[in-house]
N, C-alpha and C. Protein backbone atom coordinates (compact mmCIF):
# COMPACT_ATOMS: atom_id res chain seq x y z
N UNK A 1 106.82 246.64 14.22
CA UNK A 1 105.88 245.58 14.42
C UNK A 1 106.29 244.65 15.55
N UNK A 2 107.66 244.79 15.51
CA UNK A 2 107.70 243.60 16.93
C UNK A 2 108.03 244.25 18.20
N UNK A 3 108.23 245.36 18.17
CA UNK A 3 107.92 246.24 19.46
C UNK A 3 106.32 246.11 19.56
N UNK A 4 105.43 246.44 18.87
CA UNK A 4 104.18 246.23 18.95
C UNK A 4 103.67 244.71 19.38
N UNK A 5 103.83 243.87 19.25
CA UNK A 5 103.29 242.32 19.08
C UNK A 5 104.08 241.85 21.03
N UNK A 6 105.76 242.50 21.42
CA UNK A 6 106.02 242.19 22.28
C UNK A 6 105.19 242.91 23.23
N UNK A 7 104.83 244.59 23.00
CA UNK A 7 104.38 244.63 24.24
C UNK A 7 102.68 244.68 24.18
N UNK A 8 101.61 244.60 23.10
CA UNK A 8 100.85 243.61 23.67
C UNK A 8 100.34 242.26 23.40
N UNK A 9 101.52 241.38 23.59
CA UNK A 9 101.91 240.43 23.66
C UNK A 9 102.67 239.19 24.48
N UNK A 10 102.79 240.09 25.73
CA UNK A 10 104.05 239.29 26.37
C UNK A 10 104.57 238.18 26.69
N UNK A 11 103.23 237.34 26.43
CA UNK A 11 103.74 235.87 26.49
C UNK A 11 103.75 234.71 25.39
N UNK A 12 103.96 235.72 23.73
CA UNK A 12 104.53 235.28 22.98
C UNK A 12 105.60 234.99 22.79
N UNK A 13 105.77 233.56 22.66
CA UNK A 13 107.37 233.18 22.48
C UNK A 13 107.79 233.85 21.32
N UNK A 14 109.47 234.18 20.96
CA UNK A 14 110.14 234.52 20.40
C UNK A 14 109.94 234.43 18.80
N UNK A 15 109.96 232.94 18.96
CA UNK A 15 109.78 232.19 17.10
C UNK A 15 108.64 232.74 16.72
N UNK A 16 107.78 232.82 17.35
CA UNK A 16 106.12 232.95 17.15
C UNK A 16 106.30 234.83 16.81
N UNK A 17 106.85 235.38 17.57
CA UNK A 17 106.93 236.96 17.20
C UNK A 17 107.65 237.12 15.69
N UNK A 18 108.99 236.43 15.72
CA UNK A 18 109.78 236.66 14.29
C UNK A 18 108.75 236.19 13.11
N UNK A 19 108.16 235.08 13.15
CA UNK A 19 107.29 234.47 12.47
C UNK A 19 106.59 235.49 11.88
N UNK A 20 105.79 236.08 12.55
CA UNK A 20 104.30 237.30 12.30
C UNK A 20 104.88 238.24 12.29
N UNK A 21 106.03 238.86 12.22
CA UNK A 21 106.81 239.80 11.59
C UNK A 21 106.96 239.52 10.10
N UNK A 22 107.61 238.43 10.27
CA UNK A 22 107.97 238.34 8.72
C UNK A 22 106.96 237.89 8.03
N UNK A 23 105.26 237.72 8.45
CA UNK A 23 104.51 237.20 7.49
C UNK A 23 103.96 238.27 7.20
N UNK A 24 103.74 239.71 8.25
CA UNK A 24 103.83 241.00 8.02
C UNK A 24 104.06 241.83 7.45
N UNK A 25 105.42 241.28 7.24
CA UNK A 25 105.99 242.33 6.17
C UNK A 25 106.24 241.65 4.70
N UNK A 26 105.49 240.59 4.51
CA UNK A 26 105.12 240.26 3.42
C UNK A 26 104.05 240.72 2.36
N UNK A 27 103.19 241.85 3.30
CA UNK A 27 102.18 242.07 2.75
C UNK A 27 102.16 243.54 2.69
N UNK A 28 101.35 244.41 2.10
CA UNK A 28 101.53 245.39 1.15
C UNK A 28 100.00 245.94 2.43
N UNK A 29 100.54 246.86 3.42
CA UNK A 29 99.67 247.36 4.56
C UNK A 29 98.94 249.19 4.32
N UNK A 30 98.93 249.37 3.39
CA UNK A 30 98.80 251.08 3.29
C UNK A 30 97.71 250.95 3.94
N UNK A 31 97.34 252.08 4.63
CA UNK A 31 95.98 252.41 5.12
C UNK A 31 95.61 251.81 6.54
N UNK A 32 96.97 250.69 6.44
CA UNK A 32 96.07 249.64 8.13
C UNK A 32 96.83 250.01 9.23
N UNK A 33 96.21 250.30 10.35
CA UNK A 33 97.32 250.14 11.41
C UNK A 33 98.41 249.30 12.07
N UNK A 34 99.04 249.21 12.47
CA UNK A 34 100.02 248.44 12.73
C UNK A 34 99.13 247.26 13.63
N UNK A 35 98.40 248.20 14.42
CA UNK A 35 97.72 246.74 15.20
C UNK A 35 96.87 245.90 14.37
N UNK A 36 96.17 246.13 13.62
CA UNK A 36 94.94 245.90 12.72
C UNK A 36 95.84 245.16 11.79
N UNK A 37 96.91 245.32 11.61
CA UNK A 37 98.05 244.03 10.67
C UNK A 37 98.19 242.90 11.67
N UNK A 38 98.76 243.46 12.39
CA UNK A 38 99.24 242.16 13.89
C UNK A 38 97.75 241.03 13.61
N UNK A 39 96.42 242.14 13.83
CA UNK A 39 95.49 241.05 14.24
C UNK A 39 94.91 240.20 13.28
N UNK A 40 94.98 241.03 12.29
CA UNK A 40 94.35 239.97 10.94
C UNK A 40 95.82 239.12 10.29
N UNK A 41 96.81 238.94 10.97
CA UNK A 41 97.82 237.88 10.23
C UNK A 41 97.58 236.87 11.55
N UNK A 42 97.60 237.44 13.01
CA UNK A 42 97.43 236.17 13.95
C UNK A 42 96.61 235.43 13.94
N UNK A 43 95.07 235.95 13.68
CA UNK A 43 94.08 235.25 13.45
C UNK A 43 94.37 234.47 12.23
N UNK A 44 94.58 235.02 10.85
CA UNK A 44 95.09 234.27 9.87
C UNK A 44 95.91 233.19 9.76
N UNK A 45 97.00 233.10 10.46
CA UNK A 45 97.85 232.48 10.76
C UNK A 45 97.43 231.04 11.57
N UNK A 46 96.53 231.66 12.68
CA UNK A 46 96.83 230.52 14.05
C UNK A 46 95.13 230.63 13.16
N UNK A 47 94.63 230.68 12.44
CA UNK A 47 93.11 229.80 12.02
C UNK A 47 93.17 228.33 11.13
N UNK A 48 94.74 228.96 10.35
CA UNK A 48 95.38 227.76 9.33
C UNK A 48 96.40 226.96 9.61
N UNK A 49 97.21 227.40 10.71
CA UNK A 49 98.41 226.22 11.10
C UNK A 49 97.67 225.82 12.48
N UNK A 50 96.92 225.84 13.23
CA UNK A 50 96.95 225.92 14.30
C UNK A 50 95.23 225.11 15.33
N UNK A 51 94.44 225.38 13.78
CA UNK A 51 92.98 224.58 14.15
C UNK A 51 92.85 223.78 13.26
N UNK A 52 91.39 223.08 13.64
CA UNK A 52 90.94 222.14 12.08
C UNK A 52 90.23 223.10 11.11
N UNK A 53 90.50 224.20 11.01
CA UNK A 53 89.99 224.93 9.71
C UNK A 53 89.75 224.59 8.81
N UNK A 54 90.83 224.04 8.16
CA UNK A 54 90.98 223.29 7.01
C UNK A 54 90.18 222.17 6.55
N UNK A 55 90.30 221.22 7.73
CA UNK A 55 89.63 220.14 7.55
C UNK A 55 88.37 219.88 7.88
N UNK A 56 87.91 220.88 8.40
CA UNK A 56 86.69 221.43 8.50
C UNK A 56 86.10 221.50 7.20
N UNK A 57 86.61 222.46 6.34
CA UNK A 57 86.15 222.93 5.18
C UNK A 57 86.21 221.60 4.15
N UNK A 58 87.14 220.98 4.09
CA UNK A 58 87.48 219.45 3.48
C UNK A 58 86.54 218.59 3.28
N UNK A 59 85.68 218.37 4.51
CA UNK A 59 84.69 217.69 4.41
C UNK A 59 82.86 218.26 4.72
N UNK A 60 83.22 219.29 4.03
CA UNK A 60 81.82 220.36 4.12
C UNK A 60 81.14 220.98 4.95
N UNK A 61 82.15 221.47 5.81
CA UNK A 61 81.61 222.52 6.70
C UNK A 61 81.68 223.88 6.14
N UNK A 62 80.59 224.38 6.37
CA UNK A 62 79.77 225.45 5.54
C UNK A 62 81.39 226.91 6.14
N UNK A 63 81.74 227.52 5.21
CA UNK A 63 82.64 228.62 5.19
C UNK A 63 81.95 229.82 6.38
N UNK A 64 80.78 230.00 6.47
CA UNK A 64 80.57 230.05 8.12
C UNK A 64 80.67 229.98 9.22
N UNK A 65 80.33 228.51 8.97
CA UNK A 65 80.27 227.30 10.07
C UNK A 65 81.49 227.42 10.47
N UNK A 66 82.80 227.10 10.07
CA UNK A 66 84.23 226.39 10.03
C UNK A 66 84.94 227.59 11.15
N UNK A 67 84.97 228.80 10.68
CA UNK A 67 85.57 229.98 11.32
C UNK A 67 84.75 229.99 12.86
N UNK A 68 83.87 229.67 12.58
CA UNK A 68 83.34 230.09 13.97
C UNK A 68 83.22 229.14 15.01
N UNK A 69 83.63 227.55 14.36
CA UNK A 69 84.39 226.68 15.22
C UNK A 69 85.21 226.61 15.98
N UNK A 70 86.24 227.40 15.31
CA UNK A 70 87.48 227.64 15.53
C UNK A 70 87.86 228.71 16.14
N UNK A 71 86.98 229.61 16.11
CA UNK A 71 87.27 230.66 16.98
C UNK A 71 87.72 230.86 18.10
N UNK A 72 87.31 229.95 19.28
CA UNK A 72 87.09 229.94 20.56
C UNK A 72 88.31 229.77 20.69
N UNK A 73 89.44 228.39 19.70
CA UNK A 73 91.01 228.46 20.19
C UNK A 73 91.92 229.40 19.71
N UNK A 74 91.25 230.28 18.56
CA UNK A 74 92.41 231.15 18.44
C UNK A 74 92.35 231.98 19.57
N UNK A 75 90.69 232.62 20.18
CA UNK A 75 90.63 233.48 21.20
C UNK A 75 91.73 232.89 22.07
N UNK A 76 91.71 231.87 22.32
CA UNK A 76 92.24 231.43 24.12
C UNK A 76 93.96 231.41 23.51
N UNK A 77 94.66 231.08 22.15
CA UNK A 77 95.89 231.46 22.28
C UNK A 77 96.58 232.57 21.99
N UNK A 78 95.68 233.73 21.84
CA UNK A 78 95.72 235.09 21.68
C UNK A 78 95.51 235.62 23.35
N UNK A 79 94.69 235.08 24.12
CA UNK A 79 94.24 235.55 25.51
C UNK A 79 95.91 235.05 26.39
N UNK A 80 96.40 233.67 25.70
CA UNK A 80 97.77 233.50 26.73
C UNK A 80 98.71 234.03 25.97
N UNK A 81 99.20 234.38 24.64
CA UNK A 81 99.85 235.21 24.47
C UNK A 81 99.90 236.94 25.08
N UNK A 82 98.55 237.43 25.52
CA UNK A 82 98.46 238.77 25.79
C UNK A 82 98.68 239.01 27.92
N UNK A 83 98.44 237.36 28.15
CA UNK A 83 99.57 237.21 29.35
C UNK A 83 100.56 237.72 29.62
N UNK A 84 101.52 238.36 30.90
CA UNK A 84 102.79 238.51 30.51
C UNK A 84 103.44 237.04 31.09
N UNK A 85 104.43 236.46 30.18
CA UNK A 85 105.48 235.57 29.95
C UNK A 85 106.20 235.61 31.34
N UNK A 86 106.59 234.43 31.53
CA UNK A 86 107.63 233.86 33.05
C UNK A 86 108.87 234.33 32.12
N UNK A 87 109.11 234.86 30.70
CA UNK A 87 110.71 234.81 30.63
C UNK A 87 112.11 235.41 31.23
């Protein structure tokens, strides 16, 4: 998984790769591809630490509505992670 995530990934920092590894392999994957894990924990991940998802939903934005708010920044920190990195 983190051979996968580094290379299409390259301008994910380090912490951010170990991170989605280990939230990865927290979960019980039969049947999914390795990429198809990567993408539904990043999106998962960067929808709940990372937007107002939450607080979206908090004050009644329709479970619709809320995801598709938010969309546009997970796209754009998924688009500079798939950058390659100055490291």
């Amino acid at each position: 998984m983190e051979k996968h995530l580094r290379r299409k990934h390259p301008g994910c920092p380090d912490f951010v790769v170990r991170f989605f590894v280990s939230e990865i392999m927290q979960k019980d994957w039969k049947g999914v591809s390795i990429g198809k894990a990567v993408g539904i924990t990043m999106q998962k991940v960067l929808r709940h630490s990372m937007t107002d998802y939450d607080q979206l939903l908090l004050v009644g934005v329709d479970r619709e509505e809320a995801p598709r708010r938010v969309q546009p920044q997970i796209n754009s920190m998924i688009a500079c992670w798939k950058a390659q990195s100055d490291k």
